[in-house]
PDB file of N, CA and C in Angstrom:
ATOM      1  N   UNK A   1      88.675  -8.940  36.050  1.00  0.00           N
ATOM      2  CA  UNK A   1      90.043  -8.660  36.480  1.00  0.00           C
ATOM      3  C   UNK A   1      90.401  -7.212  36.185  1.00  0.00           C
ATOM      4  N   UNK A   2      90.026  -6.667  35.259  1.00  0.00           N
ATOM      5  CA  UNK A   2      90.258  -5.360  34.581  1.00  0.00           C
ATOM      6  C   UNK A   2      89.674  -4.530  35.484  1.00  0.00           C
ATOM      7  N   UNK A   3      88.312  -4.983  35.621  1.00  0.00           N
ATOM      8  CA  UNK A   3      87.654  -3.922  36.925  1.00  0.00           C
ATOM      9  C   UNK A   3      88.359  -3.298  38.099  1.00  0.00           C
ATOM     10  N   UNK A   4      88.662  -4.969  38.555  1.00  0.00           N
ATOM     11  CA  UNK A   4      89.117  -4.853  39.970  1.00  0.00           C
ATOM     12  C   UNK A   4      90.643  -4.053  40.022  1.00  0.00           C
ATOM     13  N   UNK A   5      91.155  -4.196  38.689  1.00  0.00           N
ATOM     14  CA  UNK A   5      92.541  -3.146  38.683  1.00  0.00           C
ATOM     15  C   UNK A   5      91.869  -1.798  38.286  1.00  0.00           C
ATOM     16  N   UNK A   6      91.521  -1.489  37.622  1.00  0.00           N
ATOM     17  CA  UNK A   6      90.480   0.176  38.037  1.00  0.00           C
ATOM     18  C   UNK A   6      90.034   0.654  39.060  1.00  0.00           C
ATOM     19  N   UNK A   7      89.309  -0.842  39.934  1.00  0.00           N
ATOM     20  CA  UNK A   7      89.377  -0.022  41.438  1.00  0.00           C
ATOM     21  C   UNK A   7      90.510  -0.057  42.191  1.00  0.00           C
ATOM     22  N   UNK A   8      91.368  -0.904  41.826  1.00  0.00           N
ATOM     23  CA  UNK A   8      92.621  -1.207  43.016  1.00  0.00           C
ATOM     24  C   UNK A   8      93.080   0.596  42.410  1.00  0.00           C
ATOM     25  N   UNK A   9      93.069   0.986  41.196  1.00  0.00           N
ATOM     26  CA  UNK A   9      94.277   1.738  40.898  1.00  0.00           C
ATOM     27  C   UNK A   9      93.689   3.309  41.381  1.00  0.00           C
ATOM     28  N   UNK A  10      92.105   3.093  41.243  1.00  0.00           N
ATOM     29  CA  UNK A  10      91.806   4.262  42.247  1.00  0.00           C
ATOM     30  C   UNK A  10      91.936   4.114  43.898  1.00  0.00           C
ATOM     31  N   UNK A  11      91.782   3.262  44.437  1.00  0.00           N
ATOM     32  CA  UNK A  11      92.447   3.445  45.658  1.00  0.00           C
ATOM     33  C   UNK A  11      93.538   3.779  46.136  1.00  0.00           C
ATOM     34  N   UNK A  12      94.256   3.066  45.130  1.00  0.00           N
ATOM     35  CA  UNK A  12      96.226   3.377  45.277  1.00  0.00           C
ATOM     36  C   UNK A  12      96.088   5.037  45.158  1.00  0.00           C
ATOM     37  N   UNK A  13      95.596   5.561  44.137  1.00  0.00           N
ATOM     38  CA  UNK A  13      95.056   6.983  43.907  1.00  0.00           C
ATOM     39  C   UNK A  13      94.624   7.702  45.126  1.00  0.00           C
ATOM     40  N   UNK A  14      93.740   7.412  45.786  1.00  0.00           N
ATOM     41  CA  UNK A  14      92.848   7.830  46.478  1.00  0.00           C
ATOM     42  C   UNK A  14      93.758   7.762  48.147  1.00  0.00           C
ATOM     43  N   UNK A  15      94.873   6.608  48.250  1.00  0.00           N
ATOM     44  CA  UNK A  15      95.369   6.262  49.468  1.00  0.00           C
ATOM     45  C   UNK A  15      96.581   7.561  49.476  1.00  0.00           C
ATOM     46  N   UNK A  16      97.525   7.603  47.793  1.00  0.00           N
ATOM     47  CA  UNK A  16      98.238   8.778  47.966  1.00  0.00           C
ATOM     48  C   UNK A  16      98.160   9.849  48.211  1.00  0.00           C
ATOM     49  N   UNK A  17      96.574  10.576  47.852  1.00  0.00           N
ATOM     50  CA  UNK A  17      95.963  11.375  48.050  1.00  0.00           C
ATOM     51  C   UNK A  17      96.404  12.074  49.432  1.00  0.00           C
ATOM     52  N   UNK A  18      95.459  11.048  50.310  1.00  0.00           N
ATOM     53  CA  UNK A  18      95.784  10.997  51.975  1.00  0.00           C
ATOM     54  C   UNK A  18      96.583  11.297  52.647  1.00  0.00           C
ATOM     55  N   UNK A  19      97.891  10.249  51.973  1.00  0.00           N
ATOM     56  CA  UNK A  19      98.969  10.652  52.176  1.00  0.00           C
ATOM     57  C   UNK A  19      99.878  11.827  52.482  1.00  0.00           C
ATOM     58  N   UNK A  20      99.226  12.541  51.465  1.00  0.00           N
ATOM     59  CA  UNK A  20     100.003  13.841  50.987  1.00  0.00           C
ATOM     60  C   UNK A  20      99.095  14.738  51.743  1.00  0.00           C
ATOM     61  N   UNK A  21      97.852  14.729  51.985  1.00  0.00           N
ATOM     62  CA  UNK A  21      97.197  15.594  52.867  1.00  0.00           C
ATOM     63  C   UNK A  21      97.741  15.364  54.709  1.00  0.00           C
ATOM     64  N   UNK A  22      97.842  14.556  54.954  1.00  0.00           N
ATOM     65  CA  UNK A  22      98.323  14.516  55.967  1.00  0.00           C
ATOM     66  C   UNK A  22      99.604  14.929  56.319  1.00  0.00           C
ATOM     67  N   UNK A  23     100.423  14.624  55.300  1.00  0.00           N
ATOM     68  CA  UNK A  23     101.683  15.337  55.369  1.00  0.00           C
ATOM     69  C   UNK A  23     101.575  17.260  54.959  1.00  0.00           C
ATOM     70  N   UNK A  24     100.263  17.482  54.516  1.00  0.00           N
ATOM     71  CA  UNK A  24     100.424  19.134  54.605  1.00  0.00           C
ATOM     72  C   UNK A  24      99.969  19.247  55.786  1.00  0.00           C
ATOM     73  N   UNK A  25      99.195  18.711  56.607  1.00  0.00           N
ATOM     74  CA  UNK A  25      98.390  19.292  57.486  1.00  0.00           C
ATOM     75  C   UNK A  25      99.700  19.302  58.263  1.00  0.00           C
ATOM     76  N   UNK A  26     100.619  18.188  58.736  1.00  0.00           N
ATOM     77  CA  UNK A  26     101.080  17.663  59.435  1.00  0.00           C
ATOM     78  C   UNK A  26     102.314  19.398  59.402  1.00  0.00           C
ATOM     79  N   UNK A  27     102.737  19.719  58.041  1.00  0.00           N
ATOM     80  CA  UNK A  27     103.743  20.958  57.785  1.00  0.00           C
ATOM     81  C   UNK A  27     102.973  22.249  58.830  1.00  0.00           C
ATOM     82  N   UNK A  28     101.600  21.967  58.135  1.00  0.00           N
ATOM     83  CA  UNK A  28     100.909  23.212  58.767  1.00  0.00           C
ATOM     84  C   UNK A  28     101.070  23.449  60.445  1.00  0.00           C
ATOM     85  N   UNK A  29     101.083  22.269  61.065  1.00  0.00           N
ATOM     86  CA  UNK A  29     100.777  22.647  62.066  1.00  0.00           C
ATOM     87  C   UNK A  29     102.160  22.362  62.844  1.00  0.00           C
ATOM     88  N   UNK A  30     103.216  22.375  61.938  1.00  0.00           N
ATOM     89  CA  UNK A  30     104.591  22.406  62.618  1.00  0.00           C
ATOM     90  C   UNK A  30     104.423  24.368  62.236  1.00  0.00           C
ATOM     91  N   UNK A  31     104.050  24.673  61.520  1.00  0.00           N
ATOM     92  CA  UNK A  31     104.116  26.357  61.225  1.00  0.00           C
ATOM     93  C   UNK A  31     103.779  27.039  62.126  1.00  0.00           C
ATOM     94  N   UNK A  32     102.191  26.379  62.499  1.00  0.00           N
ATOM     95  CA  UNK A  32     101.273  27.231  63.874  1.00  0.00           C
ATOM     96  C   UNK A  32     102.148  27.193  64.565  1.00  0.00           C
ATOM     97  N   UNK A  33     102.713  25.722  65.579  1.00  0.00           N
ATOM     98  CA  UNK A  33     103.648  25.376  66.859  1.00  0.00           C
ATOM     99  C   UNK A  33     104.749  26.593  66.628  1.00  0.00           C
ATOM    100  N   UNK A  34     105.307  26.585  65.016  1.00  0.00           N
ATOM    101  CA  UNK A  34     106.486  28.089  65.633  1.00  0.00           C
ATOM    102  C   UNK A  34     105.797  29.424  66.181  1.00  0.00           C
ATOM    103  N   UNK A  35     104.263  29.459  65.328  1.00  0.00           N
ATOM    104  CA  UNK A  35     103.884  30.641  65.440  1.00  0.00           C
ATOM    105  C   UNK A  35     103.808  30.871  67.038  1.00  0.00           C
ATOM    106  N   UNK A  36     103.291  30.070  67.130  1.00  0.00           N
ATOM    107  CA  UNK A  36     102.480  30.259  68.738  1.00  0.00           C
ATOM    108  C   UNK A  36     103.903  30.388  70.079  1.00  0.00           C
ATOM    109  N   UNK A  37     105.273  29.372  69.563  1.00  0.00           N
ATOM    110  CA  UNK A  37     106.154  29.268  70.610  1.00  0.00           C
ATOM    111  C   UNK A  37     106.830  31.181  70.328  1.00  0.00           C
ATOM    112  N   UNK A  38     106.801  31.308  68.984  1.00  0.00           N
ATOM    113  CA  UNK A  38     107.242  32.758  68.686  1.00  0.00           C
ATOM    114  C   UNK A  38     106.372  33.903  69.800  1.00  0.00           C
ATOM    115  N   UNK A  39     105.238  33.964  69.577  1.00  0.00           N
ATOM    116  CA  UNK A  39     104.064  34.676  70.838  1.00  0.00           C
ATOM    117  C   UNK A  39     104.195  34.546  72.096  1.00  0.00           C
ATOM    118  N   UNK A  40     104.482  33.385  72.501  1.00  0.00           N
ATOM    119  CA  UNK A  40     105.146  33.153  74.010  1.00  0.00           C
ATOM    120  C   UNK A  40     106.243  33.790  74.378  1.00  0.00           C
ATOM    121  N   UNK A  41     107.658  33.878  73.603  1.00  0.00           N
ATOM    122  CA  UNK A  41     108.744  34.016  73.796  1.00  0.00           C
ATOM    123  C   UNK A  41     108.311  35.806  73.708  1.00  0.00           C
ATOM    124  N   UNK A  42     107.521  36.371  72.651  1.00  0.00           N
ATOM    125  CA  UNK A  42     107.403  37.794  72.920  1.00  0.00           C
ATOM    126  C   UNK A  42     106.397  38.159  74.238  1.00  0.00           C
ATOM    127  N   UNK A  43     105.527  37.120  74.522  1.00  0.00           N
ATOM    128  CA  UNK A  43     104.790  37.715  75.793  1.00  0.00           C
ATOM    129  C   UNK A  43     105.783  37.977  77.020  1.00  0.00           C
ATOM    130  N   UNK A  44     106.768  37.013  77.188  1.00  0.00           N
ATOM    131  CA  UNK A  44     107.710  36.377  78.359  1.00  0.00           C
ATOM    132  C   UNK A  44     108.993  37.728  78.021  1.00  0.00           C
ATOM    133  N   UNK A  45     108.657  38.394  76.968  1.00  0.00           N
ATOM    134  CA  UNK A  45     109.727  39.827  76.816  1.00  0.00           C
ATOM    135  C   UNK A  45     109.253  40.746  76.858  1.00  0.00           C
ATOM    136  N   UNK A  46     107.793  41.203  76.742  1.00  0.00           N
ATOM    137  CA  UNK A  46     106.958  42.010  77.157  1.00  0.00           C
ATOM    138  C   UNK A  46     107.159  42.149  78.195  1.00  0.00           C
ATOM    139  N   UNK A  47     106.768  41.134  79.057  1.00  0.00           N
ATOM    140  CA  UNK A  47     106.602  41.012  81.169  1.00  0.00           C
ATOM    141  C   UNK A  47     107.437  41.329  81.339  1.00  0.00           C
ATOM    142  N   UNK A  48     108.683  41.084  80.921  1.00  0.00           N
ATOM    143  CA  UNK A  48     110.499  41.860  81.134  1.00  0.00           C
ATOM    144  C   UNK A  48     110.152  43.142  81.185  1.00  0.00           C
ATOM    145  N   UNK A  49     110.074  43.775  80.180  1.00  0.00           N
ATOM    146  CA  UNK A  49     110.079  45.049  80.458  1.00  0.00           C
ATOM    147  C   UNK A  49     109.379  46.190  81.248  1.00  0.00           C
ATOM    148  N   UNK A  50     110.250  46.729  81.866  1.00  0.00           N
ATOM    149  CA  UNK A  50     110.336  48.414  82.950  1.00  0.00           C
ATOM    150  C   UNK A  50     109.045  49.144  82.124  1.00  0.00           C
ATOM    151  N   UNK A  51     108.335  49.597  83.023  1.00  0.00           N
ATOM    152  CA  UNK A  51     107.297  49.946  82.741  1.00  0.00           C
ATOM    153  C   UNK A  51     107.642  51.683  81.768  1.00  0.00           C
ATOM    154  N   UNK A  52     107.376  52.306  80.878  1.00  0.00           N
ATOM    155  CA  UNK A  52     107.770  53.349  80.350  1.00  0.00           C
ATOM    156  C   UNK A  52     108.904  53.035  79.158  1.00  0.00           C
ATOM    157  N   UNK A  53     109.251  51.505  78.834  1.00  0.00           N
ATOM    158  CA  UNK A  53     110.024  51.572  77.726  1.00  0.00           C
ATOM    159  C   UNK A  53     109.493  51.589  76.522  1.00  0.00           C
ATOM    160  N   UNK A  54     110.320  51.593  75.511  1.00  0.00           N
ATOM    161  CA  UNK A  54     109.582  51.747  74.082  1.00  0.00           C
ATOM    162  C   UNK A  54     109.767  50.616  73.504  1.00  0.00           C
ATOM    163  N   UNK A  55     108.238  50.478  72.622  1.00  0.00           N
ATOM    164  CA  UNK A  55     107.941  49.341  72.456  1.00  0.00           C
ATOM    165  C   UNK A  55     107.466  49.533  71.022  1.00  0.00           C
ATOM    166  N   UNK A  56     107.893  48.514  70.236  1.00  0.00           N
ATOM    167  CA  UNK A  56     107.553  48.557  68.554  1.00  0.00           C
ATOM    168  C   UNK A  56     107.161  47.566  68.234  1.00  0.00           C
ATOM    169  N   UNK A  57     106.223  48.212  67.623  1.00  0.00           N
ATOM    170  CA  UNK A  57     105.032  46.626  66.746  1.00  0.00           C
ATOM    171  C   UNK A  57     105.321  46.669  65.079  1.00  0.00           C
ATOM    172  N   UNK A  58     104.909  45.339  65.177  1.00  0.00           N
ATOM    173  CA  UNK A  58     105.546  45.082  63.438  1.00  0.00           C
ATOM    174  C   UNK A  58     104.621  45.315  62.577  1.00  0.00           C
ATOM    175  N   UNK A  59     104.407  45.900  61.579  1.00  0.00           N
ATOM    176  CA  UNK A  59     102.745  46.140  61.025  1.00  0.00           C
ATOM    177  C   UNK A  59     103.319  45.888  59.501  1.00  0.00           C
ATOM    178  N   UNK A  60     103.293  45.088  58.613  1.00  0.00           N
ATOM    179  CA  UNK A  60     103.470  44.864  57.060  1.00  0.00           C
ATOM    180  C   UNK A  60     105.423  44.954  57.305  1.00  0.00           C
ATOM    181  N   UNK A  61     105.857  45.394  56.935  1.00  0.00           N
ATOM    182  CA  UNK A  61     107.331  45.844  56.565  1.00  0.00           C
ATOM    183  C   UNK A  61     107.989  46.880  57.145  1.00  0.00           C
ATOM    184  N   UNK A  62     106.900  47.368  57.894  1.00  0.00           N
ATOM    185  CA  UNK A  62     107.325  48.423  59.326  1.00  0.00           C
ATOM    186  C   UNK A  62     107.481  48.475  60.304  1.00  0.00           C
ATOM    187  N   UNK A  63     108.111  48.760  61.387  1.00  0.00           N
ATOM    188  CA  UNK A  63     107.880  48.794  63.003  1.00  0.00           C
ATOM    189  C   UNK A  63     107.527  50.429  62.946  1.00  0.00           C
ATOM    190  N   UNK A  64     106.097  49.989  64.188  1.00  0.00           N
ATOM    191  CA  UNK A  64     105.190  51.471  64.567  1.00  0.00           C
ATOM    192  C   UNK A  64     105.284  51.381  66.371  1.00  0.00           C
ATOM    193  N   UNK A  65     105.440  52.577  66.560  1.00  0.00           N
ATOM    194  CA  UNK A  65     105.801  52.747  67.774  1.00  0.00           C
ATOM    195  C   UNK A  65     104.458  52.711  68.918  1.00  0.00           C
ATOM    196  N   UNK A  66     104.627  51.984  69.598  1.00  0.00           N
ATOM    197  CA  UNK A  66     103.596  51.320  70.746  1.00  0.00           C
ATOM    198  C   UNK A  66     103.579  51.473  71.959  1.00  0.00           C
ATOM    199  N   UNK A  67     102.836  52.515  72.415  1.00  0.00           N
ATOM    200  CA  UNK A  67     102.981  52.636  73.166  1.00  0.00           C
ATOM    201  C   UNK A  67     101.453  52.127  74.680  1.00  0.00           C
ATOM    202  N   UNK A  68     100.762  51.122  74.461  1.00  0.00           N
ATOM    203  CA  UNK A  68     100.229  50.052  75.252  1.00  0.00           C
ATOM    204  C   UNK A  68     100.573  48.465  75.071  1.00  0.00           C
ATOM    205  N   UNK A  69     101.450  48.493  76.077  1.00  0.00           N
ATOM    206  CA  UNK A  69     101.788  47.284  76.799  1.00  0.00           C
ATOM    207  C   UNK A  69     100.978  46.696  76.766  1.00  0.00           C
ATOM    208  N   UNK A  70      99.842  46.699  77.250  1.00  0.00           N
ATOM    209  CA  UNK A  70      99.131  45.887  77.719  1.00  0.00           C
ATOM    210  C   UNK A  70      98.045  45.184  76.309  1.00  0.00           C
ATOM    211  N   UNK A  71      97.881  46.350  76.175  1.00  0.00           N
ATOM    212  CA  UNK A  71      97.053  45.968  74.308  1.00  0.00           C
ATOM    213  C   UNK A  71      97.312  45.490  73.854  1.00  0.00           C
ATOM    214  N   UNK A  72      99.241  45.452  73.537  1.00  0.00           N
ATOM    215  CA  UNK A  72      99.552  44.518  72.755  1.00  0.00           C
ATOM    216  C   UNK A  72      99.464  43.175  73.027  1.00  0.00           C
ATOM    217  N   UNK A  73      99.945  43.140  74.500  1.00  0.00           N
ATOM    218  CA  UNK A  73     100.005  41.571  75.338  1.00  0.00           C
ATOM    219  C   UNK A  73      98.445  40.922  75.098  1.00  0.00           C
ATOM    220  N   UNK A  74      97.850  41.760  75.543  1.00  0.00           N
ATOM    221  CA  UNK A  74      96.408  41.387  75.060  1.00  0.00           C
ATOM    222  C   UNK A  74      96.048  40.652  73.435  1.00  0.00           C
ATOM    223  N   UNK A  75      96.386  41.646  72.303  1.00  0.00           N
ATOM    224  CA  UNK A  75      96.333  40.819  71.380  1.00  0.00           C
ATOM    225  C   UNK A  75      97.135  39.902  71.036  1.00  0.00           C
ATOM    226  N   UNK A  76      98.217  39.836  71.338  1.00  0.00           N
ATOM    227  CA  UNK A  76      98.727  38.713  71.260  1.00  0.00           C
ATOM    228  C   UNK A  76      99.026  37.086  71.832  1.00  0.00           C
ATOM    229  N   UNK A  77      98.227  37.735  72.686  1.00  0.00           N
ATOM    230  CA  UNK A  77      97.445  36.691  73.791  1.00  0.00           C
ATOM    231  C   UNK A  77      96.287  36.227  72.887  1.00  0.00           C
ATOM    232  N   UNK A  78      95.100  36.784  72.119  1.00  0.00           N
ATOM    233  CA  UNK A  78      94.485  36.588  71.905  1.00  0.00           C
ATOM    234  C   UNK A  78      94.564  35.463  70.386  1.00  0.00           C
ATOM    235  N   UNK A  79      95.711  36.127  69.062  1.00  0.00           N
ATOM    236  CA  UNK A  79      96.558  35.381  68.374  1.00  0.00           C
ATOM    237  C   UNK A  79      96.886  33.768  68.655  1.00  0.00           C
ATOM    238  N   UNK A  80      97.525  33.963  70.041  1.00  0.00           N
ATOM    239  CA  UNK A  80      97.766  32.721  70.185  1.00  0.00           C
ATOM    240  C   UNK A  80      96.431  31.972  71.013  1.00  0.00           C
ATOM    241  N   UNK A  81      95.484  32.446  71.211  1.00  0.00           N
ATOM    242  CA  UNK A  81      94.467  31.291  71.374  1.00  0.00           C
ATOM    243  C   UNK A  81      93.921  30.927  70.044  1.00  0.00           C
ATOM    244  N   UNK A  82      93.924  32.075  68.791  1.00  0.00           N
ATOM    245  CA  UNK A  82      93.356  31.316  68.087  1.00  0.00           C
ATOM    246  C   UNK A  82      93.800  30.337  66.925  1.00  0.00           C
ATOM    247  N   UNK A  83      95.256  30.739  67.298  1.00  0.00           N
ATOM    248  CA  UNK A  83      96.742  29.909  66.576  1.00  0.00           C
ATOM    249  C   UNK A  83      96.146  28.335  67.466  1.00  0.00           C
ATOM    250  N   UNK A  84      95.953  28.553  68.652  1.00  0.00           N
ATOM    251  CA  UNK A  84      95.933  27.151  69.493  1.00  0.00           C
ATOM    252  C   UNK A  84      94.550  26.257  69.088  1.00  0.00           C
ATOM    253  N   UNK A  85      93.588  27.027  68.626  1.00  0.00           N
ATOM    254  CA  UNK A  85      92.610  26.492  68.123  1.00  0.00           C
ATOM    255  C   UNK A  85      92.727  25.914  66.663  1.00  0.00           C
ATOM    256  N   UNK A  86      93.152  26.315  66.131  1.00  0.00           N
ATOM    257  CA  UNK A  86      93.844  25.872  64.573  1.00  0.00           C
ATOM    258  C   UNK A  86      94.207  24.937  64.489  1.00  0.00           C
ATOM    259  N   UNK A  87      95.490  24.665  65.535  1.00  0.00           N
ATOM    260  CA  UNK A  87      96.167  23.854  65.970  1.00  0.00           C
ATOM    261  C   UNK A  87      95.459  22.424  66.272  1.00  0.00           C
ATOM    262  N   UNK A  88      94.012  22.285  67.222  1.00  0.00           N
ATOM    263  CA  UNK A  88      93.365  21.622  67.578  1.00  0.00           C
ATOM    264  C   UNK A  88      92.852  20.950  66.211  1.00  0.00           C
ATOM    265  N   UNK A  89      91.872  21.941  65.937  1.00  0.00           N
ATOM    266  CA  UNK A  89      91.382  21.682  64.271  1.00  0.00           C
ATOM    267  C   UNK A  89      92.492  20.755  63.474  1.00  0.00           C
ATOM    268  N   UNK A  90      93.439  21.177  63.099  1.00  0.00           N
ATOM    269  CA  UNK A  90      94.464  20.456  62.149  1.00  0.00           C
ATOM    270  C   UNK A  90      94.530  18.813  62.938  1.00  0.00           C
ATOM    271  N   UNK A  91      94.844  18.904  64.107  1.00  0.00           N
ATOM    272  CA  UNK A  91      95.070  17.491  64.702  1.00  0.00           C
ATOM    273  C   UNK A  91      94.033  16.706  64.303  1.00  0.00           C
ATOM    274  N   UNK A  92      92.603  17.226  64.468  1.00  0.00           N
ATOM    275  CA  UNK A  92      91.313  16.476  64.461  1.00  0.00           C
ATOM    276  C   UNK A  92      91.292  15.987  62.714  1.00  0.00           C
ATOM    277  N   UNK A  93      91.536  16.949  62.394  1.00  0.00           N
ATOM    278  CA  UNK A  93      91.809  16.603  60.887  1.00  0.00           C
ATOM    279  C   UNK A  93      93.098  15.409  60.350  1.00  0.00           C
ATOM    280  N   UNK A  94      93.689  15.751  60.853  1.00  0.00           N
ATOM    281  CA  UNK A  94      94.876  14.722  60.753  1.00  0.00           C
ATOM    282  C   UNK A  94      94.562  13.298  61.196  1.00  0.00           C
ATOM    283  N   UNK A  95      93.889  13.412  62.644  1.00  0.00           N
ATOM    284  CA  UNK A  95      93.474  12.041  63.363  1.00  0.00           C
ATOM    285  C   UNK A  95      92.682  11.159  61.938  1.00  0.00           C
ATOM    286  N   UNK A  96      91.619  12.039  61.996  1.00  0.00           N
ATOM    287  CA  UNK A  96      90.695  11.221  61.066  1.00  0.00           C
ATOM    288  C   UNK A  96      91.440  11.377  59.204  1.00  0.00           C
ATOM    289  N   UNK A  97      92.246  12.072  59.065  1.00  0.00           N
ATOM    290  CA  UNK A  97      93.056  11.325  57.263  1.00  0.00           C
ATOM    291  C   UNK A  97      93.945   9.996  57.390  1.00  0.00           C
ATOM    292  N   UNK A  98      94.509   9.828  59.176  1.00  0.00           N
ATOM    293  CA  UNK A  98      95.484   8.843  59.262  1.00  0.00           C
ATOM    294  C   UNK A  98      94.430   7.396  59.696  1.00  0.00           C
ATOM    295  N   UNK A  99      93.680   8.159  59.990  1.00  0.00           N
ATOM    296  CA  UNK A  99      92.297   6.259  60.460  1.00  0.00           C
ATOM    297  C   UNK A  99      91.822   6.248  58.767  1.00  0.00           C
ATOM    298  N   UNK A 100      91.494   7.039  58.103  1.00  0.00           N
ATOM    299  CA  UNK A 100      90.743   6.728  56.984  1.00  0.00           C
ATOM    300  C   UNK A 100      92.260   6.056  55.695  1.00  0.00           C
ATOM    301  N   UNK A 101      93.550   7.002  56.129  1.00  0.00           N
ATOM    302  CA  UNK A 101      94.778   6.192  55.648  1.00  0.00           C
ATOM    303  C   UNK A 101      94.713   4.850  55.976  1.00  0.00           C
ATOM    304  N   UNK A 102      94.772   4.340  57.371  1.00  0.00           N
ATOM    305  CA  UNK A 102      94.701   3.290  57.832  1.00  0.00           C
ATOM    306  C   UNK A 102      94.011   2.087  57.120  1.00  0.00           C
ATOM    307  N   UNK A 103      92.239   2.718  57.141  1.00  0.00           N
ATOM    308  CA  UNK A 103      91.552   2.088  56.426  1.00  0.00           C
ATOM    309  C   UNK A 103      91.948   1.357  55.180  1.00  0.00           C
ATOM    310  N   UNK A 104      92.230   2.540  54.485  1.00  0.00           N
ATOM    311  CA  UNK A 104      92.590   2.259  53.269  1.00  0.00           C
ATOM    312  C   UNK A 104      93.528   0.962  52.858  1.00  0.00           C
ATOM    313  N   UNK A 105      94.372   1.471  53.588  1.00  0.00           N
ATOM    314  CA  UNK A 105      95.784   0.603  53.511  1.00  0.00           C
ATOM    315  C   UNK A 105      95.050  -1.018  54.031  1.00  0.00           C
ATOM    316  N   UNK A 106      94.725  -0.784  54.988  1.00  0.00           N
ATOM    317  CA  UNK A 106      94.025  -2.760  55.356  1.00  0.00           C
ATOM    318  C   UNK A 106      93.190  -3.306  54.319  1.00  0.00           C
ATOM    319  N   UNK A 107      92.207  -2.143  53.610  1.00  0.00           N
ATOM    320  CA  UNK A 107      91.712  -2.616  51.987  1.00  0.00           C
ATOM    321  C   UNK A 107      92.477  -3.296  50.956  1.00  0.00           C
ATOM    322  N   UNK A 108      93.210  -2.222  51.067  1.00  0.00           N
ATOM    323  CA  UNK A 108      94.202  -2.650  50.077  1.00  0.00           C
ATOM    324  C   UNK A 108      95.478  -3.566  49.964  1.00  0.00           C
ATOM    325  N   UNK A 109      95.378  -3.952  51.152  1.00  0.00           N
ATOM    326  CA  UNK A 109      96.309  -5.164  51.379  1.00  0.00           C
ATOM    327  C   UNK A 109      95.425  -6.305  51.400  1.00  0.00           C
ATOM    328  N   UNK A 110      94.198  -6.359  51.469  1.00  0.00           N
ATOM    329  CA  UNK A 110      93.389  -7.721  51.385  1.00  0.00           C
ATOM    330  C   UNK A 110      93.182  -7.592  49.940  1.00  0.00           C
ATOM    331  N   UNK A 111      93.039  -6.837  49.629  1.00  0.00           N
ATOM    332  CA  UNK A 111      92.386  -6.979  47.950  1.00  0.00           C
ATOM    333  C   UNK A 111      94.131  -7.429  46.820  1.00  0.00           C
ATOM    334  N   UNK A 112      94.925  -6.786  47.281  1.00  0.00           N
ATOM    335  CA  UNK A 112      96.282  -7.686  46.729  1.00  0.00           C
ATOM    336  C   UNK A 112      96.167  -9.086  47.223  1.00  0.00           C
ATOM    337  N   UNK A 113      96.009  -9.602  48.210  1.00  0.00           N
ATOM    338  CA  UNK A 113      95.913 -10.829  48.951  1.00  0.00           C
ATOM    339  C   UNK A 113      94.988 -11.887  47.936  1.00  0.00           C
ATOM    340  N   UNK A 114      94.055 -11.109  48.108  1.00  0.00           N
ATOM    341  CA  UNK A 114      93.169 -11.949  47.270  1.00  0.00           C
ATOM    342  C   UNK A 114      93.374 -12.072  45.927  1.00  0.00           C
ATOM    343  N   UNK A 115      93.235 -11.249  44.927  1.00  0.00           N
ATOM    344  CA  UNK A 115      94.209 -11.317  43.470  1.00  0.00           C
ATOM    345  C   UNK A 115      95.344 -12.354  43.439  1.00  0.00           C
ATOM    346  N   UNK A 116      96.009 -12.234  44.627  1.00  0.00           N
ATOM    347  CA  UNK A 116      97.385 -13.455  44.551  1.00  0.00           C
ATOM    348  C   UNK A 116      97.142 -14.905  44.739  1.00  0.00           C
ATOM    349  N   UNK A 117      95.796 -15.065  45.479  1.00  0.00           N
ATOM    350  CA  UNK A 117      95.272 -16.074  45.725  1.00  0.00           C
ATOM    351  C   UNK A 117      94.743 -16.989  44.340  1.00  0.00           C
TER     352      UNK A 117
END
């Protein structure tokens, strides 16, 4: 009996664990989604602008004056593919902590089941 509450109490352990990882991943990739909707909204203000205006990039705690359009659109085009790939990653990661949560949880509801029995 003692055993089986050592393993129940590492699972309970092991299920919160999960828990809580899924809920960071889950933060993380509400962070990327701003990052990436933030990159859109500056590409879609880039294309706005008259060709010859001035344009400032953010570099640490500074704005530096920029003058390719297109470079920038470019890298920041590029940002957000690899923000979007991250993005992918985290899901795949998430998929499989919430099936192995899952798991867990159907363990651990038979193994209370049975103890009560």
């Amino acid at each position: 009996m003692t055993e089986m509450s050592q393993e129940m109490q590492g699972k309970i352990m092991q299920f919160q664990q999960i828990q809580q990882q899924v809920q960071v991943i889950a933060q993380q990739k509400y962070q990327i989604d701003m990052q990436v909707t933030e990159i859109e909204k500056t590409i879609e203000e880039l294309d706005k602008l008259k060709k010859g205006a001035t344009i400032y990039k953010s570099v640490g705690t500074i704005l530096v004056k920029n003058d390719d359009k297109d470079g920038l659109k470019k890298e920041l085009e590029e940002k957000k593919e690899t923000l979007e790939i991250r993005i992918k990653t985290l899901a795949n990661q998430e998929k499989t902590l919430r099936e192995m949560h899952q798991n867990l949880q159907k363990e651990l509801t038979e193994a209370l089941q049975k103890e009560k029995a």
